[in-house]
Protein backbone atom coordinates (compact mmCIF):
# COMPACT_ATOMS: atom_id res chain seq x y z
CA UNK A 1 -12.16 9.09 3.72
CA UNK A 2 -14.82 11.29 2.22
CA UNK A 3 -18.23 12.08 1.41
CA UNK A 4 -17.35 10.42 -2.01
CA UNK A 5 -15.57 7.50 -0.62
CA UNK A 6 -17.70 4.41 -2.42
CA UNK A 7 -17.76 1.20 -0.25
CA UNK A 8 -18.15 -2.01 -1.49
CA UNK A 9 -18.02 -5.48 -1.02
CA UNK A 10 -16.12 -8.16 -3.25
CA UNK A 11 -16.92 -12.18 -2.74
CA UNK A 12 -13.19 -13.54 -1.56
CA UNK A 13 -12.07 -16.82 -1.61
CA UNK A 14 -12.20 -16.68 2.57
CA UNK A 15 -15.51 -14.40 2.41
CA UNK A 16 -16.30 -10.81 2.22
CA UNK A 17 -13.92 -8.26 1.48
CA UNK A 18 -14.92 -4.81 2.61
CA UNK A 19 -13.34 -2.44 -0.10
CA UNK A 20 -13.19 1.38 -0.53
CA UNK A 21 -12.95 3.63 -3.79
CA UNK A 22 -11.63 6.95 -3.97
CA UNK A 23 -11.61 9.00 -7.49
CA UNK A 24 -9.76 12.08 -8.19
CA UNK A 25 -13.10 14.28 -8.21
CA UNK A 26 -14.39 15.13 -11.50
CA UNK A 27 -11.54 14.10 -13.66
CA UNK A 28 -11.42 10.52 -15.33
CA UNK A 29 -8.54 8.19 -13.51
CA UNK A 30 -5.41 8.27 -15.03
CA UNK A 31 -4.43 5.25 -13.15
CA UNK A 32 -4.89 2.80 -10.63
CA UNK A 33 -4.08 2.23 -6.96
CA UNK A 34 -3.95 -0.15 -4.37
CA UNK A 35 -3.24 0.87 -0.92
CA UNK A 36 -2.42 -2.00 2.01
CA UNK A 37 -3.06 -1.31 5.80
CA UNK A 38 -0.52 -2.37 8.59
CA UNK A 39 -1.04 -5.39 10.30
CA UNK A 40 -4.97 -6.85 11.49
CA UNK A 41 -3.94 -8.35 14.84
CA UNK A 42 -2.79 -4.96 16.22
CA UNK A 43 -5.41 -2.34 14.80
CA UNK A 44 -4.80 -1.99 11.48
CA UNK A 45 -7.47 -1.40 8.94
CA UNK A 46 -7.86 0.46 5.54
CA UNK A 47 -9.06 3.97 7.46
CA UNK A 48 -5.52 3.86 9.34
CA UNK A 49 -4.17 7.36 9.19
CA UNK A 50 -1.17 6.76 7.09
CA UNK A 51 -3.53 5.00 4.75
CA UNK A 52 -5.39 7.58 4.16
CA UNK A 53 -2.96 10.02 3.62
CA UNK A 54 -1.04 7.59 0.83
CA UNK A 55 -4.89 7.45 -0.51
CA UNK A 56 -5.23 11.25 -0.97
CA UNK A 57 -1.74 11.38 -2.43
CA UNK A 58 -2.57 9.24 -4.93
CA UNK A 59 -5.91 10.75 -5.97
CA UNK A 60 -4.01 14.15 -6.25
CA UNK A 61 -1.53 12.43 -8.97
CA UNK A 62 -4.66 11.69 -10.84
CA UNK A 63 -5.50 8.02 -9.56
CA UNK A 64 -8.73 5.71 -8.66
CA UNK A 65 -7.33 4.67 -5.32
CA UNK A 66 -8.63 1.27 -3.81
CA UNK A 67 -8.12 0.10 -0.31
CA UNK A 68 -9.76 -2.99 1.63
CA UNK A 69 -9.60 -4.67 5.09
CA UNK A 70 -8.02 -7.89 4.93
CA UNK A 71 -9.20 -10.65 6.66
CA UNK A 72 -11.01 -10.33 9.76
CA UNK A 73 -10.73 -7.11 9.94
CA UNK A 74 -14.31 -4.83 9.76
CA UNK A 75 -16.91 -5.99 7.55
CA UNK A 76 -14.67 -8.69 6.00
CA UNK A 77 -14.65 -12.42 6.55
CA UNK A 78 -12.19 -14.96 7.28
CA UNK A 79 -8.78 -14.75 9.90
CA UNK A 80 -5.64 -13.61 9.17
CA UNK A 81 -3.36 -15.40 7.91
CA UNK A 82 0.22 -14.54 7.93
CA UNK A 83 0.40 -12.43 4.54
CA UNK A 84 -0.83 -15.20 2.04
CA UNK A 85 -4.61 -14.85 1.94
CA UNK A 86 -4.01 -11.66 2.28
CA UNK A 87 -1.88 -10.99 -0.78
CA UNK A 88 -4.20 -13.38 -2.53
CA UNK A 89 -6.95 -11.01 -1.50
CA UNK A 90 -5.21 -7.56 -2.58
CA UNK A 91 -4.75 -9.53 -5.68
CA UNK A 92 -8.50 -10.45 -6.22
CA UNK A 93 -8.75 -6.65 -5.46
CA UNK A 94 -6.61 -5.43 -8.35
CA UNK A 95 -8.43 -7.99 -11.09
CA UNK A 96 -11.43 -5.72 -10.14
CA UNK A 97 -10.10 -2.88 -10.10
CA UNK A 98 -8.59 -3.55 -13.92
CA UNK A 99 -12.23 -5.04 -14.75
CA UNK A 100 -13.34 -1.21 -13.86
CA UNK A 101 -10.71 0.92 -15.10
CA UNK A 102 -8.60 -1.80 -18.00
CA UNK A 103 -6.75 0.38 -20.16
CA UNK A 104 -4.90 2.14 -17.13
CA UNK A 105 -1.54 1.28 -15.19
CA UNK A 106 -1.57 0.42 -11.78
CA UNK A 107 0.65 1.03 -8.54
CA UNK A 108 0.55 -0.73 -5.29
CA UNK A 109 1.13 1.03 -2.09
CA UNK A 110 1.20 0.05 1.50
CA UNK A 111 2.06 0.71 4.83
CA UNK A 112 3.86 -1.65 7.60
CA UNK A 113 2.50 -4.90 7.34
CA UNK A 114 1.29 -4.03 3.92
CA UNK A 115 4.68 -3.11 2.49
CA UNK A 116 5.14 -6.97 3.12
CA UNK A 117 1.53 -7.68 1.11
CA UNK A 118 2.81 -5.48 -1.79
CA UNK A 119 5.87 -6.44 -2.47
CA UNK A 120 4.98 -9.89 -2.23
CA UNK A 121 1.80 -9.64 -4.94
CA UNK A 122 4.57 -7.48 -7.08
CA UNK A 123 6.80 -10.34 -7.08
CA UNK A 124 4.05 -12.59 -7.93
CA UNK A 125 2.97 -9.97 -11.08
CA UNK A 126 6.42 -9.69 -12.17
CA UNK A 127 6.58 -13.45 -12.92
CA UNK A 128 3.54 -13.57 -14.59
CA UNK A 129 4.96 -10.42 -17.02
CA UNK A 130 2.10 -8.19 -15.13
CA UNK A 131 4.24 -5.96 -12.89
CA UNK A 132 2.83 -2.47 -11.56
CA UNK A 133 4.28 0.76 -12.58
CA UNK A 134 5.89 1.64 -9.33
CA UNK A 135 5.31 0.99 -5.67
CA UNK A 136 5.20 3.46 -2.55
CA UNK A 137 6.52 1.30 0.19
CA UNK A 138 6.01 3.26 3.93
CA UNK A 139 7.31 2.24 7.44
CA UNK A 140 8.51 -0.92 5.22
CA UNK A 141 9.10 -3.96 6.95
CA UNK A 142 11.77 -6.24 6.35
CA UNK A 143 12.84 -7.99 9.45
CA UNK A 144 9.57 -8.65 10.50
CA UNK A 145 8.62 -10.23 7.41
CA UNK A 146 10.78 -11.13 4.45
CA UNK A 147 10.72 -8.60 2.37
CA UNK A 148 11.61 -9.76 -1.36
CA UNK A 149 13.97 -7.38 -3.43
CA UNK A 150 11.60 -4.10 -5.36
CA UNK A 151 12.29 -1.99 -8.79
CA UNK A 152 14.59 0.26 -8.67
CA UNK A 153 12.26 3.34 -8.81
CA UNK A 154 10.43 2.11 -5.68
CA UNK A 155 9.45 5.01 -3.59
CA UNK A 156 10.56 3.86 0.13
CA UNK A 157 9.83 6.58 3.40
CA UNK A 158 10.45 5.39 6.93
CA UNK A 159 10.81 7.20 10.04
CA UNK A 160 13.38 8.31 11.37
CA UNK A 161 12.58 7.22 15.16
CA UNK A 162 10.66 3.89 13.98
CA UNK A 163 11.15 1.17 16.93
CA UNK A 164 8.44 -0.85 15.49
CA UNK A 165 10.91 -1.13 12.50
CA UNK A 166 14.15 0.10 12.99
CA UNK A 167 15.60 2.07 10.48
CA UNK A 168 18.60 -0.12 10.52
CA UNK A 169 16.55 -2.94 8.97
CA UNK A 170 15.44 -1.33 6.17
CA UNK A 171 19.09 0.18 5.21
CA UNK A 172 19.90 -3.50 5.55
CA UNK A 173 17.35 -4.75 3.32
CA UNK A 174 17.96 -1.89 0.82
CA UNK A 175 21.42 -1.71 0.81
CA UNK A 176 22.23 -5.28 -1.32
CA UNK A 177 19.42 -3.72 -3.71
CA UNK A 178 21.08 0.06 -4.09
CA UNK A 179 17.76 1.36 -3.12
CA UNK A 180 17.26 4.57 -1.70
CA UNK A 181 15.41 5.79 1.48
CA UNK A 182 13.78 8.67 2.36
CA UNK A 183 14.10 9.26 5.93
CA UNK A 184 11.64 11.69 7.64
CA UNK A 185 13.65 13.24 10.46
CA UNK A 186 11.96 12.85 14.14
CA UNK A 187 8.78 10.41 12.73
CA UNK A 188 8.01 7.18 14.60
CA UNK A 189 6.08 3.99 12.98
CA UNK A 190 3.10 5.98 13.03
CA UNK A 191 4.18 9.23 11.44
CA UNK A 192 2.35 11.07 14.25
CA UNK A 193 2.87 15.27 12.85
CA UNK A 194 4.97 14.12 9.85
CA UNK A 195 2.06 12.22 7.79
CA UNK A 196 2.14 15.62 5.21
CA UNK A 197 5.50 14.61 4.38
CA UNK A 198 4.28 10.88 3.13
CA UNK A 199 1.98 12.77 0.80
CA UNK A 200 4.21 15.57 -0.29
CA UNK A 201 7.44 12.93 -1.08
CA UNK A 202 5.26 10.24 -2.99
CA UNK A 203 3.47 13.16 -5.04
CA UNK A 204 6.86 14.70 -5.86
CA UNK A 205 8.47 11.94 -6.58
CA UNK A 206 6.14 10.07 -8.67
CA UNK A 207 7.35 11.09 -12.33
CA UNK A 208 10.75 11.41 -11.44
């Protein structure tokens, strides 16, 4: 990410978890969050482009931002396995994270695969009364995954030209919900020459 990216490595129920740490420069966090990488079988890991740029738009709105490579994936241990370790892990994740920084709110963010992660630990928060403050869902995925229904003020971007995910799924899945999307005009899956407009949106629309 950066010279001041910190690395580290948390003990996970299916082995290491390589993790990552990036602060908003000199200024104490005014919040916390966790950013989830698209899916391990086909490439994804926490220094995926679209990763990093949801991890700089966070630590311009004044936020610790935390990602880590699920299973498998880099320096961490264990296989994949089909979103449920996985959200177990971001979980484990976000009790240290709120061990470092307690008194603070916390989002969850992902891309692709990791919308599915996200919303699926949000949904387990909610029940326990522990929800996050708002999620930043990108290149979402319902229809490859099952997707469960997100707050309101859930910040969803997909691309226009996505054939990894078609548009058309996500209207579907956010229709029965009244949820907005913000479509970025001419992006595929990847955002290839659109990935300012992840940053600028999820900035701009965080307070709103």
């Amino acid at each position: 990410m950066n010279a001041q990216t910190r690395y580290f490595l948390l003990d996970g129920v299916a082995g290491a978890l390589e993790c990552a740490l990036d602060l908003p420069g000199d200024n104490a966090p005014v919040g916390i969050a966790l950013v989830a990488h698209p899916h391990p079988l086909f490439g994804g890991t926490m220094d995926n482009k679209v990763v990093h740029t949801l991890t700089r738009a966070f630590t311009s709105l004044g936020y610790a931002a935390f990602r880590m490579n699920f299973r498998g994936v880099g320096k961490s241990g264990g296989e994949y396995d089909e979103g449920r370790g996985e959200t177990d892990d971001m979980a484990q994740l976000l009790a240290h994270a709120r061990e470092l920084y307690p008194d603070l709110p916390f989002a969850l963010a992902g891309f692709s695969f990791g919308t599915y992660v996200q919303t699926q630990l949000q949904e387990r928060l909610t029940a326990a009364g522990t929800s996050a403050e708002r999620l930043a869902l990108v290149g979402s995925a319902p229809g490859k995954w099952p997707l469960p229904n997100v707050p309101s003020d859930t910040i969803v971007i997909h691309g226009e030209l996505d054939d990894t995910i078609p548009l058309s799924n996500v209207f579907d899945w956010a229709r029965p919900q009244d949820l907005p999307v913000l479509v970025v005009p001419g992006s595929d899956h990847f955002f290839n020459r659109k990935l300012q407009h992840i940053k600028n949106h999820v900035v701009q629309m965080w307070h709103r």
